[in-house]
C-alpha atoms as a PDB file:
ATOM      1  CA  UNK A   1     135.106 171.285 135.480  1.00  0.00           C
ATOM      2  CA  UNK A   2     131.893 170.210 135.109  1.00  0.00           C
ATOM      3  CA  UNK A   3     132.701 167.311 132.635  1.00  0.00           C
ATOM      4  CA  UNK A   4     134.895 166.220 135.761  1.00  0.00           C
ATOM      5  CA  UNK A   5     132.071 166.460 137.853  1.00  0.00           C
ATOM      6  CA  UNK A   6     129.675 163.814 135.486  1.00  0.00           C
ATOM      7  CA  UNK A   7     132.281 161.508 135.465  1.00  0.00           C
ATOM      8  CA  UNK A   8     132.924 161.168 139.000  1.00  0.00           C
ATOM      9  CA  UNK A   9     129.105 160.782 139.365  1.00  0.00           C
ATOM     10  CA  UNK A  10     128.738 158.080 136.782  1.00  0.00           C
ATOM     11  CA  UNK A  11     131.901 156.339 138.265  1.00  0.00           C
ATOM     12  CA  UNK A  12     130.014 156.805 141.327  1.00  0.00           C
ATOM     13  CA  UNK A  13     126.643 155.601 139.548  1.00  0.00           C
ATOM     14  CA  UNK A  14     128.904 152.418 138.504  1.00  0.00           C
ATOM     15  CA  UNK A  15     130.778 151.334 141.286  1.00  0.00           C
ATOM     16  CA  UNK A  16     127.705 151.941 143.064  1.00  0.00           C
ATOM     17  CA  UNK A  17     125.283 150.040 140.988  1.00  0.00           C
ATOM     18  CA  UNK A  18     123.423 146.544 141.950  1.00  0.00           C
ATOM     19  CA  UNK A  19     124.305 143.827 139.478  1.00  0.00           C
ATOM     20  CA  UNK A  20     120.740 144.435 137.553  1.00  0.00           C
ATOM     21  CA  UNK A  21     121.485 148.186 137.245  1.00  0.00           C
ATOM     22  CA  UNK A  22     125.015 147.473 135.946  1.00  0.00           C
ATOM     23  CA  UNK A  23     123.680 145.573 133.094  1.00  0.00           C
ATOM     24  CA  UNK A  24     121.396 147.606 132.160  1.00  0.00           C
ATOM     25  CA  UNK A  25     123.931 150.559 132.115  1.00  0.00           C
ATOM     26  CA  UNK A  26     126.512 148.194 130.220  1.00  0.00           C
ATOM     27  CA  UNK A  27     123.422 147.866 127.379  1.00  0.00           C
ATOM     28  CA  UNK A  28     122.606 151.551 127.643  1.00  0.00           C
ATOM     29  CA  UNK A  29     126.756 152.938 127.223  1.00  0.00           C
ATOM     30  CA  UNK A  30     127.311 150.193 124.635  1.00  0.00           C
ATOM     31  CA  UNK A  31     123.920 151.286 122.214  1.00  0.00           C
ATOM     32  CA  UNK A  32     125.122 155.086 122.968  1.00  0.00           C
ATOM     33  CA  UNK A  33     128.520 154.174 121.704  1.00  0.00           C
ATOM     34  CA  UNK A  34     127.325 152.482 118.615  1.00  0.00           C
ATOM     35  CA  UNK A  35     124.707 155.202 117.721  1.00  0.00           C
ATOM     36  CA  UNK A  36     127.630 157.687 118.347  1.00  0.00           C
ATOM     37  CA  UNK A  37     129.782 155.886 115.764  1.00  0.00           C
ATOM     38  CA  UNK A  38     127.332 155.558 113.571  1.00  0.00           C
ATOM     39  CA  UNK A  39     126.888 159.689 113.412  1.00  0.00           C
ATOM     40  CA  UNK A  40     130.729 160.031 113.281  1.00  0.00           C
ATOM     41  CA  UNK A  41     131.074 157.927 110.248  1.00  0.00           C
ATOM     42  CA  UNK A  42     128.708 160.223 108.678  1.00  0.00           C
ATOM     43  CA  UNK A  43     130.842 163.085 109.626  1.00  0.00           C
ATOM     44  CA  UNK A  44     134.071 161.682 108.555  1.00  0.00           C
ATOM     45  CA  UNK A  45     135.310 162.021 111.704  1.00  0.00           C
ATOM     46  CA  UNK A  46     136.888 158.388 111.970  1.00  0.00           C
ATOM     47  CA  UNK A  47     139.326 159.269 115.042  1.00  0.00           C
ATOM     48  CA  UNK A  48     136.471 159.501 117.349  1.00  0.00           C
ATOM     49  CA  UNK A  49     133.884 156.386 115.432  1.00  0.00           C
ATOM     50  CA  UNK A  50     137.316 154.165 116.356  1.00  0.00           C
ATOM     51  CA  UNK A  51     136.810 155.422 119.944  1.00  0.00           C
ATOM     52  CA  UNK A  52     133.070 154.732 119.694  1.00  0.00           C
ATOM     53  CA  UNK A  53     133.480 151.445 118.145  1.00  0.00           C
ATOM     54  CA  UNK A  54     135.895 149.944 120.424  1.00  0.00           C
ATOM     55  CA  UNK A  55     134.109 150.914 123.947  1.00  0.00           C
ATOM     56  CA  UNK A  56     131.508 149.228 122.139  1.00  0.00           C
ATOM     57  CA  UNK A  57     133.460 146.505 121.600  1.00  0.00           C
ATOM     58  CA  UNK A  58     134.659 146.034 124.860  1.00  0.00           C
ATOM     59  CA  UNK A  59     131.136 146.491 126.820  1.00  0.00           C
ATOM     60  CA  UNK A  60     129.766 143.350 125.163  1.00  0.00           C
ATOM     61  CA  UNK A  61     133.123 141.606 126.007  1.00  0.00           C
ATOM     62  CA  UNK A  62     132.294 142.144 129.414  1.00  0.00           C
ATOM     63  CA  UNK A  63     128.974 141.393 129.367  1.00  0.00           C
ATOM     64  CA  UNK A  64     130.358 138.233 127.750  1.00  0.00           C
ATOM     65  CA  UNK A  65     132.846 137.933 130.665  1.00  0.00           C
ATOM     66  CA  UNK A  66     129.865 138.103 132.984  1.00  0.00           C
ATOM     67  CA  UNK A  67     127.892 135.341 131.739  1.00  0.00           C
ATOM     68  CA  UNK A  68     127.514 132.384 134.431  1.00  0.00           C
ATOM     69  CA  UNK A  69     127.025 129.313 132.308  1.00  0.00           C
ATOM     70  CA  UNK A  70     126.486 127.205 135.654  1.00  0.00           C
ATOM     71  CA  UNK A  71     123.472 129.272 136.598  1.00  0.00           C
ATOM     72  CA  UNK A  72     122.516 130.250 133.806  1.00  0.00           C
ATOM     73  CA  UNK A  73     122.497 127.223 131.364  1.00  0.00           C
ATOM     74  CA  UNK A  74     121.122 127.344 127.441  1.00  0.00           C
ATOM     75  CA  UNK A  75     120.222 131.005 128.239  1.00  0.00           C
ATOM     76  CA  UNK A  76     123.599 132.247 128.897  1.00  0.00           C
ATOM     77  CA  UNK A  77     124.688 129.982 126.331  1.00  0.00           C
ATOM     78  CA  UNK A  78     122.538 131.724 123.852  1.00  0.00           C
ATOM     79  CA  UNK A  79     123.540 135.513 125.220  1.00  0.00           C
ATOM     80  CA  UNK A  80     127.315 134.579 124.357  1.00  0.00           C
ATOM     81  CA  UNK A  81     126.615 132.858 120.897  1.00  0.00           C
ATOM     82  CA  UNK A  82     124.343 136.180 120.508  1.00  0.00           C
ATOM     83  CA  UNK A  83     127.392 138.342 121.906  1.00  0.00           C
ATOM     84  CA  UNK A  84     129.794 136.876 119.950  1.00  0.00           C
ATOM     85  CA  UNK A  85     127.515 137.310 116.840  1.00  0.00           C
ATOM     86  CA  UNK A  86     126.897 141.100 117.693  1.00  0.00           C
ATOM     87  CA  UNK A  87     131.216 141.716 117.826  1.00  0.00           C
ATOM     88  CA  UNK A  88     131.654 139.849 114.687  1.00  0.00           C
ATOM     89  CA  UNK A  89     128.927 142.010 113.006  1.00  0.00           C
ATOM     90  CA  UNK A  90     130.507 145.262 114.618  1.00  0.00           C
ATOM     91  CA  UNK A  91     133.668 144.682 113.030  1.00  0.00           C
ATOM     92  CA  UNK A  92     132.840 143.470 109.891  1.00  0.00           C
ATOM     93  CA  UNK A  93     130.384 146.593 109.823  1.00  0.00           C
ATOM     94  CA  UNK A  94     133.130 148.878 110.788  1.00  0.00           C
ATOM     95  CA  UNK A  95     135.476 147.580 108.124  1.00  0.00           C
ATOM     96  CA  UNK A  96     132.922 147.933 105.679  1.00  0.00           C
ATOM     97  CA  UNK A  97     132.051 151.100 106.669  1.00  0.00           C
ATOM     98  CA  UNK A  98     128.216 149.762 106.703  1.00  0.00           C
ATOM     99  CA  UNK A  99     126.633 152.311 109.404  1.00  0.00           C
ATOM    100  CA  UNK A 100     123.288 150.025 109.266  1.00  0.00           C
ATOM    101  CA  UNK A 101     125.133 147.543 110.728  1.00  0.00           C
ATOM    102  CA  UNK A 102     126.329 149.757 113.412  1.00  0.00           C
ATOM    103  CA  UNK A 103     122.682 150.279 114.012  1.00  0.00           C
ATOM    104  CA  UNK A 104     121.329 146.936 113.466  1.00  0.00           C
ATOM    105  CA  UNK A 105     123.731 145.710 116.623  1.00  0.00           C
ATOM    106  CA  UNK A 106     122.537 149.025 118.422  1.00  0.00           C
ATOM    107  CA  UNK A 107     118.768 147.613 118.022  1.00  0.00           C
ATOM    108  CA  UNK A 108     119.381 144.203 119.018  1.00  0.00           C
ATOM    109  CA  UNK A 109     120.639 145.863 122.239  1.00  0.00           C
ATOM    110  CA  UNK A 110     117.990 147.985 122.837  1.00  0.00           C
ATOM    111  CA  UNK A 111     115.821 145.387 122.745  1.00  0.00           C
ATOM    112  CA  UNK A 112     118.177 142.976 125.224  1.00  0.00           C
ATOM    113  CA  UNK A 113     117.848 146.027 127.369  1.00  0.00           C
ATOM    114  CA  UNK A 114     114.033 146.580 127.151  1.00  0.00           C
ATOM    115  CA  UNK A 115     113.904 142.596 127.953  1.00  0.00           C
ATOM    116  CA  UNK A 116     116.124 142.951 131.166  1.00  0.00           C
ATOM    117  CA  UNK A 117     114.382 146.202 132.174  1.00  0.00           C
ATOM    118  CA  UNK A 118     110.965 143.934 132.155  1.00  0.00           C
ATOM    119  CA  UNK A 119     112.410 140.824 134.151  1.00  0.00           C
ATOM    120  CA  UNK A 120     114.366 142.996 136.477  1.00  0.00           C
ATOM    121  CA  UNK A 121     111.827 145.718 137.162  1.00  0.00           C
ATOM    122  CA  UNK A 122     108.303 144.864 135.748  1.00  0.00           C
ATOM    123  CA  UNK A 123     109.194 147.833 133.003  1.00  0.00           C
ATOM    124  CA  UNK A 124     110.311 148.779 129.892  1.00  0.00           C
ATOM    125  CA  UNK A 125     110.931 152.169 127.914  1.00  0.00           C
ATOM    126  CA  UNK A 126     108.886 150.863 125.387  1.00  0.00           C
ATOM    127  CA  UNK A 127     104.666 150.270 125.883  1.00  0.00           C
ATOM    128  CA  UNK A 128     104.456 146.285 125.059  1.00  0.00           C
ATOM    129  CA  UNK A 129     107.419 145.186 124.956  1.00  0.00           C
ATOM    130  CA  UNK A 130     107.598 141.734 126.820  1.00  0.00           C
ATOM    131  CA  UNK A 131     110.844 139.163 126.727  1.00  0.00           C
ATOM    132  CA  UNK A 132     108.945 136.828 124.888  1.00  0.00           C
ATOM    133  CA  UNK A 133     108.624 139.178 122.297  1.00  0.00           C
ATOM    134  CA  UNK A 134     112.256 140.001 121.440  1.00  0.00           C
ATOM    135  CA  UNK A 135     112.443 137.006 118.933  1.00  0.00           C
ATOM    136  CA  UNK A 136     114.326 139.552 116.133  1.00  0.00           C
ATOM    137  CA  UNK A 137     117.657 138.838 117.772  1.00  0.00           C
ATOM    138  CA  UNK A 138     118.622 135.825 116.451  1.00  0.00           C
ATOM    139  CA  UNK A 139     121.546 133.660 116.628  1.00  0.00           C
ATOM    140  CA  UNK A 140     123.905 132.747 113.780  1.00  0.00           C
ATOM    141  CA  UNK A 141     122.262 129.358 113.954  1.00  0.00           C
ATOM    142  CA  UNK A 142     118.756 130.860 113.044  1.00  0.00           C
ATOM    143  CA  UNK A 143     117.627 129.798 115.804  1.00  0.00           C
ATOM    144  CA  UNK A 144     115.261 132.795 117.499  1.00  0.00           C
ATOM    145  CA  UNK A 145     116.410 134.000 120.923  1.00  0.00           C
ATOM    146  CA  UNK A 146     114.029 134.689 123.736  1.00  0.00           C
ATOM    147  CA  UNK A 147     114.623 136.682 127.405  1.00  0.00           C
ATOM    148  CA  UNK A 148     116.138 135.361 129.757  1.00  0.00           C
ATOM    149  CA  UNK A 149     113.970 134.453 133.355  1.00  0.00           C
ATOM    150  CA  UNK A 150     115.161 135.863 136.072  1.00  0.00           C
ATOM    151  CA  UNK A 151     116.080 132.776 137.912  1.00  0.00           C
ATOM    152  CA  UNK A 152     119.236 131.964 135.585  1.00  0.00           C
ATOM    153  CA  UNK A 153     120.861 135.717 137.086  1.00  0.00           C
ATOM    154  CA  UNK A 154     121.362 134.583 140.294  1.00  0.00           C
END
């Protein structure tokens, strides 16, 4: 009962949410899925790392989805080169059973988040942390990625 009750209040939360929000939540459910199936490898239990794994999966795909190349030019071009770099090196982590992987991806997205959180809202969780410092996510290129401004959202 009351597991029935949280989910109708995050669906609520969701359906709810302002654009911002929603991506921030999208960041926040795919890094919990990733450090979840990171635990469960270490547990053997590999029904429930699949689960983990593939909601993972499919958040960045829709963050990917999302992306408004029109508005938001080489940034959003660099998100889905970055996106499509993150689901490559999910997979390939997942096959290899490599949980660092699984947690590298999970800290590139924390620190996507903690960029957002500071263009969106002037904060992050973490003391410091600007969007013109989050230069460790980098593309396949090697070419270092940078926050996006908040113009190219709108």
């Amino acid at each position: 009962m009351v597991v029935a009750g949280y989910q109708t209040y995050r669906q609520t939360d969701v359906i709810t949410a302002d654009p911002k929000k929603l991506v921030i939540m999208c960041y926040e459910e795919a890094i919990r899925n990733l450090n979840s199936a990171a635990q469960t490898y270490t547990s053997g239990n590999y029904e429930d790392k699949g689960k983990s794994v593939q909601k993972a999966l499919d958040i960045i795909s829709e963050l990917r989805e999302a992306l408004d190349f029109d508005r938001g030019g080489t940034i959003a071009g660099s998100l889905e080169t970055l996106y499509s770099f993150m689901t490559g090196h999910i997979i390939k982590s997942d096959q290899a059973r490599n949980v660092k992987g699984l947690q590298q991806v999970a800290s590139m997205l924390e620190q996507l988040k903690s960029a957002w959180e500071k263009v969106f809202f002037g904060h992050t969780d973490e003391p410091g942390l600007a969007p013109a410092t989050v230069t460790s996510a980098v593309s396949p290129s090697g070419t270092p990625w940078t926050a996006p401004s908040a113009g190219s959202l709108r």
